[in-house]
C-alpha atoms as a PDB file:
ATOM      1  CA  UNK A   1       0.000   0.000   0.000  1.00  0.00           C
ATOM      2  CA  UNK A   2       2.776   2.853   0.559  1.00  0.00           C
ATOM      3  CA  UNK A   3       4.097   1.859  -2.856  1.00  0.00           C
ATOM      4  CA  UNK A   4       0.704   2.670  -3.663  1.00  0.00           C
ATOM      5  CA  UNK A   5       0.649   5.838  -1.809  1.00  0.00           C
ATOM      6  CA  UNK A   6       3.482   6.828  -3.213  1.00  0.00           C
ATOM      7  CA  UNK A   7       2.455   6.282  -7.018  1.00  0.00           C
ATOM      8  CA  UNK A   8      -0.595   8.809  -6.453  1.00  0.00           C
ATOM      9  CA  UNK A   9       2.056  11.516  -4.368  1.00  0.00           C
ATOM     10  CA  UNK A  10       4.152  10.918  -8.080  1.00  0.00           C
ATOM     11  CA  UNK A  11       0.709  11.735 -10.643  1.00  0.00           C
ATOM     12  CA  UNK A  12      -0.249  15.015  -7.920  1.00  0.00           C
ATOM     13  CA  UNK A  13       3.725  15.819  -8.069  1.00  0.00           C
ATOM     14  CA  UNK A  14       4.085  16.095 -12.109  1.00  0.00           C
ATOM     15  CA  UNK A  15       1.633  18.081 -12.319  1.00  0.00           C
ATOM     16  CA  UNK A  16       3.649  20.985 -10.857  1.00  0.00           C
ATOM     17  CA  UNK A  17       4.648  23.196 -12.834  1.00  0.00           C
ATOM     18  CA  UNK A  18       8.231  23.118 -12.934  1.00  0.00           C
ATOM     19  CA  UNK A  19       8.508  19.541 -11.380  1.00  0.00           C
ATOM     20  CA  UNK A  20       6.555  17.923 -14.540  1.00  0.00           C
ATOM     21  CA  UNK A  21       7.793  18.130 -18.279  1.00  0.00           C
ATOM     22  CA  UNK A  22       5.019  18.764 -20.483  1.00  0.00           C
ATOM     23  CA  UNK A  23       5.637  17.106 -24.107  1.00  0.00           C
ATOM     24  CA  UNK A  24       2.746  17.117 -26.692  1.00  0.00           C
ATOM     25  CA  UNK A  25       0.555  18.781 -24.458  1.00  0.00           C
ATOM     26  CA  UNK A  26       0.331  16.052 -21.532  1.00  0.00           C
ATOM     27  CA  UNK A  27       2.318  17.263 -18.631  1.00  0.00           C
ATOM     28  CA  UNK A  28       3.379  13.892 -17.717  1.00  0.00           C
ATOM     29  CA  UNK A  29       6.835  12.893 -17.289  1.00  0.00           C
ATOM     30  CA  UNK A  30       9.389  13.883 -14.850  1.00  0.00           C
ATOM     31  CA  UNK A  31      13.638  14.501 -16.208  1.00  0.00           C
ATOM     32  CA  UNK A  32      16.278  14.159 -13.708  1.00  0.00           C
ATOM     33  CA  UNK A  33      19.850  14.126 -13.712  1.00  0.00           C
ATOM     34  CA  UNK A  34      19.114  12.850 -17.769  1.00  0.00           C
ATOM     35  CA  UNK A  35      16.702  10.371 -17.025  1.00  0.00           C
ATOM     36  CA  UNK A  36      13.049  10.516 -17.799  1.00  0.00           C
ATOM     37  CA  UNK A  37      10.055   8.590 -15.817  1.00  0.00           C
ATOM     38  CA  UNK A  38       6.609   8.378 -16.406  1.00  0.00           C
ATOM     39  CA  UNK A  39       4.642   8.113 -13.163  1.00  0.00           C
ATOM     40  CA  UNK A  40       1.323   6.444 -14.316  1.00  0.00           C
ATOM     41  CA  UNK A  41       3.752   3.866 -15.630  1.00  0.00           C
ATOM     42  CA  UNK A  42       4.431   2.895 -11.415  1.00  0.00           C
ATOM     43  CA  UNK A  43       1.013   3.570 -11.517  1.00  0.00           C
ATOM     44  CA  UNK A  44       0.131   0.611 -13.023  1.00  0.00           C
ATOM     45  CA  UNK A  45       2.015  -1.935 -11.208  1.00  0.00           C
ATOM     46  CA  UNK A  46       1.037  -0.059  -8.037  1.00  0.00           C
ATOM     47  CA  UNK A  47      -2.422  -0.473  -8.633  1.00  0.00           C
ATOM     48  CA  UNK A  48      -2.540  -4.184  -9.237  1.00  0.00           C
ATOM     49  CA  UNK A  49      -0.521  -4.609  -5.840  1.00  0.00           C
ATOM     50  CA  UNK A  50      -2.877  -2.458  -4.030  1.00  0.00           C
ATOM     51  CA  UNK A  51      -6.076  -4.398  -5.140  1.00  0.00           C
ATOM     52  CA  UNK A  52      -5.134  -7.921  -4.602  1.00  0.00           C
ATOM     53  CA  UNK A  53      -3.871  -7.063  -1.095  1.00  0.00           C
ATOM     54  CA  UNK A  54      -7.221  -4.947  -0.538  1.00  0.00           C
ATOM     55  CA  UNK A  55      -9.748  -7.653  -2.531  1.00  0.00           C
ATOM     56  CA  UNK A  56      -7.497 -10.746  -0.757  1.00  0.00           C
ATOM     57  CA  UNK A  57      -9.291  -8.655   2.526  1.00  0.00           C
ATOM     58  CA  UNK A  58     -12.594  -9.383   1.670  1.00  0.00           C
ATOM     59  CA  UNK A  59     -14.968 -12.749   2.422  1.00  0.00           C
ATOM     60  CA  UNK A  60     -17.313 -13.796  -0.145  1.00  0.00           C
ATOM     61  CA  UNK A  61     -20.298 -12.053   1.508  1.00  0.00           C
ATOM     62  CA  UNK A  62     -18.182  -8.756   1.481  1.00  0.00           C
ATOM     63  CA  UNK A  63     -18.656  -8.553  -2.308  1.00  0.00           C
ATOM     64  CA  UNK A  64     -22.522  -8.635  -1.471  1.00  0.00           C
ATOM     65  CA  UNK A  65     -22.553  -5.029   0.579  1.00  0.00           C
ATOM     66  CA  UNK A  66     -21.490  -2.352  -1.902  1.00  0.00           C
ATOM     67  CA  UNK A  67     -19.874  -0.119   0.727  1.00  0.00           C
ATOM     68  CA  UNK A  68     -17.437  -2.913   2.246  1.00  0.00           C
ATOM     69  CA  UNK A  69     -16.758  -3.812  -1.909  1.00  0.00           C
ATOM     70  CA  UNK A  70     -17.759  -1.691  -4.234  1.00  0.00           C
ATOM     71  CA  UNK A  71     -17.205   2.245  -2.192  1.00  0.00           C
ATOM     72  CA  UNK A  72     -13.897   1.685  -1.650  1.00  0.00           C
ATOM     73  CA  UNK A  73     -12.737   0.172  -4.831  1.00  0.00           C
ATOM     74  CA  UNK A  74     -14.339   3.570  -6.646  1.00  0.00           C
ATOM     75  CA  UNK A  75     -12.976   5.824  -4.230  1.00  0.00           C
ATOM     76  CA  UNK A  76      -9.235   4.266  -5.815  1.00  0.00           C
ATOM     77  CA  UNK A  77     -10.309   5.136  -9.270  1.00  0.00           C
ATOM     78  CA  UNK A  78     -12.185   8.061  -8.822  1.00  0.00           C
ATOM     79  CA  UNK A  79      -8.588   9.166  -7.260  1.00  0.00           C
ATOM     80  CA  UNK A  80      -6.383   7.887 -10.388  1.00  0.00           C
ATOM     81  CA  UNK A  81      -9.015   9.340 -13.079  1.00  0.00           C
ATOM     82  CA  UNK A  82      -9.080  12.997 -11.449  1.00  0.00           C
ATOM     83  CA  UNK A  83      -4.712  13.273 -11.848  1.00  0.00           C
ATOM     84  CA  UNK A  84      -4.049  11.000 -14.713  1.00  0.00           C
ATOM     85  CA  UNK A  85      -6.917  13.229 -17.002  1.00  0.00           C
ATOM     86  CA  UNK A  86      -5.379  16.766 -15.290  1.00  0.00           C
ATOM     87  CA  UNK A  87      -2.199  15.623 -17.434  1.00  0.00           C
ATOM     88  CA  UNK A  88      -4.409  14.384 -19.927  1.00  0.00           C
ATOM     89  CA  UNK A  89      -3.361  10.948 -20.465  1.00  0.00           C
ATOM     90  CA  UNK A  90      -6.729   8.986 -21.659  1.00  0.00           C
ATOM     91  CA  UNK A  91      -5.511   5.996 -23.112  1.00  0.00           C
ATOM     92  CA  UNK A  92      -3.120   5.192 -19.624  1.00  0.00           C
ATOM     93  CA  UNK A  93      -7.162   5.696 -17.371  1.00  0.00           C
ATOM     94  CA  UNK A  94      -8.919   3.205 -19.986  1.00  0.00           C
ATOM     95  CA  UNK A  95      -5.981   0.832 -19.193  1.00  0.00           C
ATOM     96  CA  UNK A  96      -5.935   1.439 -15.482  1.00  0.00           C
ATOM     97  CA  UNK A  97      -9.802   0.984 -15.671  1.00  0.00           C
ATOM     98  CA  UNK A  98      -9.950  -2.324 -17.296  1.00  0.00           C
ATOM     99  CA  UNK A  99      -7.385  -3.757 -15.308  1.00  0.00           C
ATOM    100  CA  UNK A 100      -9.162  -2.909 -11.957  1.00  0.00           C
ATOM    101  CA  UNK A 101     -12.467  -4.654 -13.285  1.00  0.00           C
ATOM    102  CA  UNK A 102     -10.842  -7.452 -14.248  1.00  0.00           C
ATOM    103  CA  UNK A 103      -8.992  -7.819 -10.951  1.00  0.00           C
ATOM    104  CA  UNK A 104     -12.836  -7.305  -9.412  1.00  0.00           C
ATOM    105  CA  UNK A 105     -14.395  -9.768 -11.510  1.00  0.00           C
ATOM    106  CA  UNK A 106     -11.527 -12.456 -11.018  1.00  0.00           C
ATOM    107  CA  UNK A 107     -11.767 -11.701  -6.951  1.00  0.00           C
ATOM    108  CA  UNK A 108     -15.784 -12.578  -7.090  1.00  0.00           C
ATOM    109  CA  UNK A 109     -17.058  -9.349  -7.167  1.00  0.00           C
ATOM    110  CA  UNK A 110     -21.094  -8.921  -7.813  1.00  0.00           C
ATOM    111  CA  UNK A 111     -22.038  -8.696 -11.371  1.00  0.00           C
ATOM    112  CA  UNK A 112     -24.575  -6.131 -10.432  1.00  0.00           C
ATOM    113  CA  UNK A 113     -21.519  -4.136  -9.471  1.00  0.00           C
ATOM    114  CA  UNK A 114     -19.745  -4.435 -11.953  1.00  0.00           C
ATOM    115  CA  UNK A 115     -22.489  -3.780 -14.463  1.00  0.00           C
ATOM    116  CA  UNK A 116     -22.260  -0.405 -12.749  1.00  0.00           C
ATOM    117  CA  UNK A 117     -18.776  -0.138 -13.166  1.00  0.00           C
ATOM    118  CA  UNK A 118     -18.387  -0.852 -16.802  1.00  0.00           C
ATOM    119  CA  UNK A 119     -21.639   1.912 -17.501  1.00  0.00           C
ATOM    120  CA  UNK A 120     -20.072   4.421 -15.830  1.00  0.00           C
ATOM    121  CA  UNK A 121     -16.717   3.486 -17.380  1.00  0.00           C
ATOM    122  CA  UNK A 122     -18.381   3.728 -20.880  1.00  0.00           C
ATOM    123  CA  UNK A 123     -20.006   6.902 -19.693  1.00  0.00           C
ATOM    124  CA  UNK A 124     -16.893   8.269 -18.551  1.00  0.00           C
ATOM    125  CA  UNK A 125     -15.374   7.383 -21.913  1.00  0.00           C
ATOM    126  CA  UNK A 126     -18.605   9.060 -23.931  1.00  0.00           C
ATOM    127  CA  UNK A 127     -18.200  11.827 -22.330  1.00  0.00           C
ATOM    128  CA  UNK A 128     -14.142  12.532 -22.545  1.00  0.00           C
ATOM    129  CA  UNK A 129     -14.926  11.984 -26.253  1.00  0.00           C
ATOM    130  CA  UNK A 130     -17.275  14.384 -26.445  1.00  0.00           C
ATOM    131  CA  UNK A 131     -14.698  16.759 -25.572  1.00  0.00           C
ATOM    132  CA  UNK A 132     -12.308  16.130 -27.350  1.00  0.00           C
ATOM    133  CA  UNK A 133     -12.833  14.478 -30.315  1.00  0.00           C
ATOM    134  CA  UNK A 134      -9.164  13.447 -30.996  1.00  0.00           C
ATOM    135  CA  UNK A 135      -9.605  10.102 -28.214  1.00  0.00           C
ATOM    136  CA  UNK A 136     -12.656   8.602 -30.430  1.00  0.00           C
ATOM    137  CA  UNK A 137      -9.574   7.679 -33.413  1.00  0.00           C
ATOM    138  CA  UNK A 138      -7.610   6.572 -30.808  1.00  0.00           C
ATOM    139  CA  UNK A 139     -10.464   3.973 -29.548  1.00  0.00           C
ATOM    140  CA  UNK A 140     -10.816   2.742 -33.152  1.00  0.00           C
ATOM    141  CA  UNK A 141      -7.322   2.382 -33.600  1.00  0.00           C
ATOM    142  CA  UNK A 142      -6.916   0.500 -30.288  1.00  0.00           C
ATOM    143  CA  UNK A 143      -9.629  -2.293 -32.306  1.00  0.00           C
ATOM    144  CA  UNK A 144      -8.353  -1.510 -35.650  1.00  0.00           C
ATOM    145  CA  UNK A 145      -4.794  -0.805 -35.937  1.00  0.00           C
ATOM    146  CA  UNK A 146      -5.503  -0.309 -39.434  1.00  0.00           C
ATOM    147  CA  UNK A 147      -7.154   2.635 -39.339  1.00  0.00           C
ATOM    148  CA  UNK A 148      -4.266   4.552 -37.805  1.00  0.00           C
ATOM    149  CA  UNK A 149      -3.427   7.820 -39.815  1.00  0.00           C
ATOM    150  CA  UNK A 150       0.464   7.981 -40.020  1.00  0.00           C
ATOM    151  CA  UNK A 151       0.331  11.995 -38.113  1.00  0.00           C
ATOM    152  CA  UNK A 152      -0.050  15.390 -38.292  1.00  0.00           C
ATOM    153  CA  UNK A 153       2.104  17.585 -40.520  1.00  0.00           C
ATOM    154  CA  UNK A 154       2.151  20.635 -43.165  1.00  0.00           C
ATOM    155  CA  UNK A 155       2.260  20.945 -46.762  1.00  0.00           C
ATOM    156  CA  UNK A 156       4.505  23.284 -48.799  1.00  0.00           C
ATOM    157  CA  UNK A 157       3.106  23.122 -52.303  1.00  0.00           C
ATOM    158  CA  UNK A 158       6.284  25.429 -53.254  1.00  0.00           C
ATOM    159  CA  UNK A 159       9.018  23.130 -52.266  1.00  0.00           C
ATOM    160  CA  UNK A 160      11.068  20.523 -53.407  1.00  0.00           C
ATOM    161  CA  UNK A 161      10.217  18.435 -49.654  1.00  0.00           C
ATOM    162  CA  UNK A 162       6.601  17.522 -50.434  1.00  0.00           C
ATOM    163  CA  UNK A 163       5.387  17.494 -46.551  1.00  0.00           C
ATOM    164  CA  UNK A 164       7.060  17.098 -43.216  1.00  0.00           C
ATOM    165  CA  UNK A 165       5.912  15.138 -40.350  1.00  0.00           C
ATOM    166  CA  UNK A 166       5.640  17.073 -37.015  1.00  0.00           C
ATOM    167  CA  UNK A 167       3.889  14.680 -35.310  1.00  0.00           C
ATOM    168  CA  UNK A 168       2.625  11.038 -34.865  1.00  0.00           C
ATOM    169  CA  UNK A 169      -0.368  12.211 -33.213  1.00  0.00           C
ATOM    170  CA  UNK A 170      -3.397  12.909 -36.089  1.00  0.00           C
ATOM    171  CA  UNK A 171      -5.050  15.567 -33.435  1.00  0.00           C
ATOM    172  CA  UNK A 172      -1.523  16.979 -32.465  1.00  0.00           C
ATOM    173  CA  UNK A 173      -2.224  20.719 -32.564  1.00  0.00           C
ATOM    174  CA  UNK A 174       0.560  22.578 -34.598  1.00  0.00           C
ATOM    175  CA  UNK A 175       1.006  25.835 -33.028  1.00  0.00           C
ATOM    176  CA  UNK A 176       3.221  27.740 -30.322  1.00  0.00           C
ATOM    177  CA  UNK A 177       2.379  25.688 -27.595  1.00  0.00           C
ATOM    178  CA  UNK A 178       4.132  22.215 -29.760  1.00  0.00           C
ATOM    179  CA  UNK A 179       7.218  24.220 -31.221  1.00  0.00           C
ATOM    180  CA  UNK A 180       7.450  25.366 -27.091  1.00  0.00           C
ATOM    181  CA  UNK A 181       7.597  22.305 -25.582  1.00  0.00           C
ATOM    182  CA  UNK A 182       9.484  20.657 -28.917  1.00  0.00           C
ATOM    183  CA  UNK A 183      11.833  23.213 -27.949  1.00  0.00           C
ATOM    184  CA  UNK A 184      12.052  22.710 -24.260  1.00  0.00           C
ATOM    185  CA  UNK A 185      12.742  19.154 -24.537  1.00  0.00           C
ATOM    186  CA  UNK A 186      16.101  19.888 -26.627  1.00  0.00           C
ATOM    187  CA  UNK A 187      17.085  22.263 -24.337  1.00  0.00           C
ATOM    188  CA  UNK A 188      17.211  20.205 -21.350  1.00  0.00           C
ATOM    189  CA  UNK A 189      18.765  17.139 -23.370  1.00  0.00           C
ATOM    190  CA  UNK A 190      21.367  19.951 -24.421  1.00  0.00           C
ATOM    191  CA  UNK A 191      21.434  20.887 -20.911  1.00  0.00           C
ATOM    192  CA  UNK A 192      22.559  17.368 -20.207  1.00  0.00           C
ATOM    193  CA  UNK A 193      25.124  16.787 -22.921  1.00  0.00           C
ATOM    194  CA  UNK A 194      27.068  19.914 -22.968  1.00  0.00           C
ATOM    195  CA  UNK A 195      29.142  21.981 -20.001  1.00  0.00           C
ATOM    196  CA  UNK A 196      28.864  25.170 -21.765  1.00  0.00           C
ATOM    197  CA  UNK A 197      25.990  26.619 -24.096  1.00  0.00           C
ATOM    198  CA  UNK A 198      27.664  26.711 -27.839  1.00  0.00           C
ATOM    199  CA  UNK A 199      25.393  23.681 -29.681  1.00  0.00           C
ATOM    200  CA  UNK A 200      23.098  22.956 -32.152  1.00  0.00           C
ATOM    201  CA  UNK A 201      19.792  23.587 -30.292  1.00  0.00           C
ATOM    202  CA  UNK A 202      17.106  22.358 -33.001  1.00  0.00           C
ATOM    203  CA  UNK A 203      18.136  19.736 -35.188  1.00  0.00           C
ATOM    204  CA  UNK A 204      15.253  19.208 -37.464  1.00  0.00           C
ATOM    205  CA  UNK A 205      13.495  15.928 -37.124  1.00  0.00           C
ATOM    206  CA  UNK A 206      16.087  15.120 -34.626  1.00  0.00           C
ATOM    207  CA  UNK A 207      14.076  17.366 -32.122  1.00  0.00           C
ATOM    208  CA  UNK A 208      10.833  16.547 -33.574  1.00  0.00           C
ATOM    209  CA  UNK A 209      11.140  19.928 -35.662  1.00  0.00           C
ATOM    210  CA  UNK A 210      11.203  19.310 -39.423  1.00  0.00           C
ATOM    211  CA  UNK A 211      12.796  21.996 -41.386  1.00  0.00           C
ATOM    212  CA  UNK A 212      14.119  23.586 -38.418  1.00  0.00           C
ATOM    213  CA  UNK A 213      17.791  24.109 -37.236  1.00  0.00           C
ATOM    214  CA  UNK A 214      18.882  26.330 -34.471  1.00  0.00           C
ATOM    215  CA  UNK A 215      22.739  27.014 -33.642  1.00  0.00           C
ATOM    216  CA  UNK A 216      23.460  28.388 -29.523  1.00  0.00           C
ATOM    217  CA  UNK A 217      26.768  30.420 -29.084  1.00  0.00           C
ATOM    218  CA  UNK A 218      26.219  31.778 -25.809  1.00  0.00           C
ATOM    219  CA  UNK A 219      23.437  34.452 -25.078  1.00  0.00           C
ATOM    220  CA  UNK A 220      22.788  34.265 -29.209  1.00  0.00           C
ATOM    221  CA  UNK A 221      20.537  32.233 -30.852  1.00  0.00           C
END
């Protein structure tokens, strides 16, 4: 359970400005001393600890009364769905989601339970669609891998490079907020690499920035 704990201390922590690297819009990952960690990643295992020690707890005729079974069991994923969608990270909650039910079902939880589980999951989901849009592709995909678009990117009908991907993401937004944290993200790997600031800063699709090169001496850019 502290390894638990801990795991939901790690989601509330990167979302801290300053503490949490935001990349493709999801402030989700945490860079120190030039490594990078996702939290919901500990997440998972975490969670899958926690709920066999917690449904190993229960007798049979626990599962029966809803607030000895059910309460608590929502109260954990009413916690992990309110900071994993602050980052956003959707697809990492459906995961999380489906393996708590399963755990549930396995651990002879009520069917009427978890009837109202997987509505209010499928709710959950309708309505995070509704939203944003984006997360439906990303459901079909997850049953069709075929119908995965290959990204986002630009066309330049005037030059010799027909397009350029920026992104692997079909509902990746290209504006300031992507070049910023594009941009961010080669600065701290710089940061990590070099003693003294005289690099290449942007190296095209090296730094997920097609078309782009940027040259640091110093204070110039």
């Amino acid at each position: 359970r502290p390894l638990f704990y801990f795991s939901l201390f790690m989601l509330l922590l990167v979302l801290v400005p300053g503490i949490g690297t935001e990349l493709g819009g999801a402030r989700s990952w945490f860079h120190f001393w030039g490594f990078s960690f996702q939290p919901t990643e500990l997440a998972k295992l975490t969670l899958i600890i926690f709920l066999a020690g917690r449904l190993a707890e229960l007798k049979r005729d626990d599962f029966k009364d809803w607030q000895k079974s059910l309460l608590p069991f929502l109260i954990v994923l009413i916690l992990l769905a309110v900071l994993i969608l602050k980052q956003p990270d959707f697809g990492t909650l459906m995961i999380l989601i489906l393996i708590a039910l399963i755990m549930y079902f396995v651990a002879g939880g009520s069917i009427l339970h978890l009837t109202w589980l997987g509505t209010a999951a499928v709710a959950l989901a309708a309505v995070m669609i509704l939203f944003a849009p984006y997360r439906l592709e990303r459901l079909i995909t997850f049953f069709d891998p075929s119908h995965q678009p290959l990204g986002s990117g630009y066309v330049n009908p005037h030059s010799l490079i027909c397009a350029r991907l920026v992104s692997r993401d079909p509902a990746a937004v290209l504006g300031r907020d992507l070049i910023v944290a594009r941009l961010r993200a080669a600065l701290l790997l710089r940061a990590r690499l070099f003693e003294q600031p005289f690099y290449r800063l942007a190296f095209g699709e090296a730094d997920g920035l097609p078309g782009l090169v940027v040259d640091r001496y110093g204070e110039v850019v």
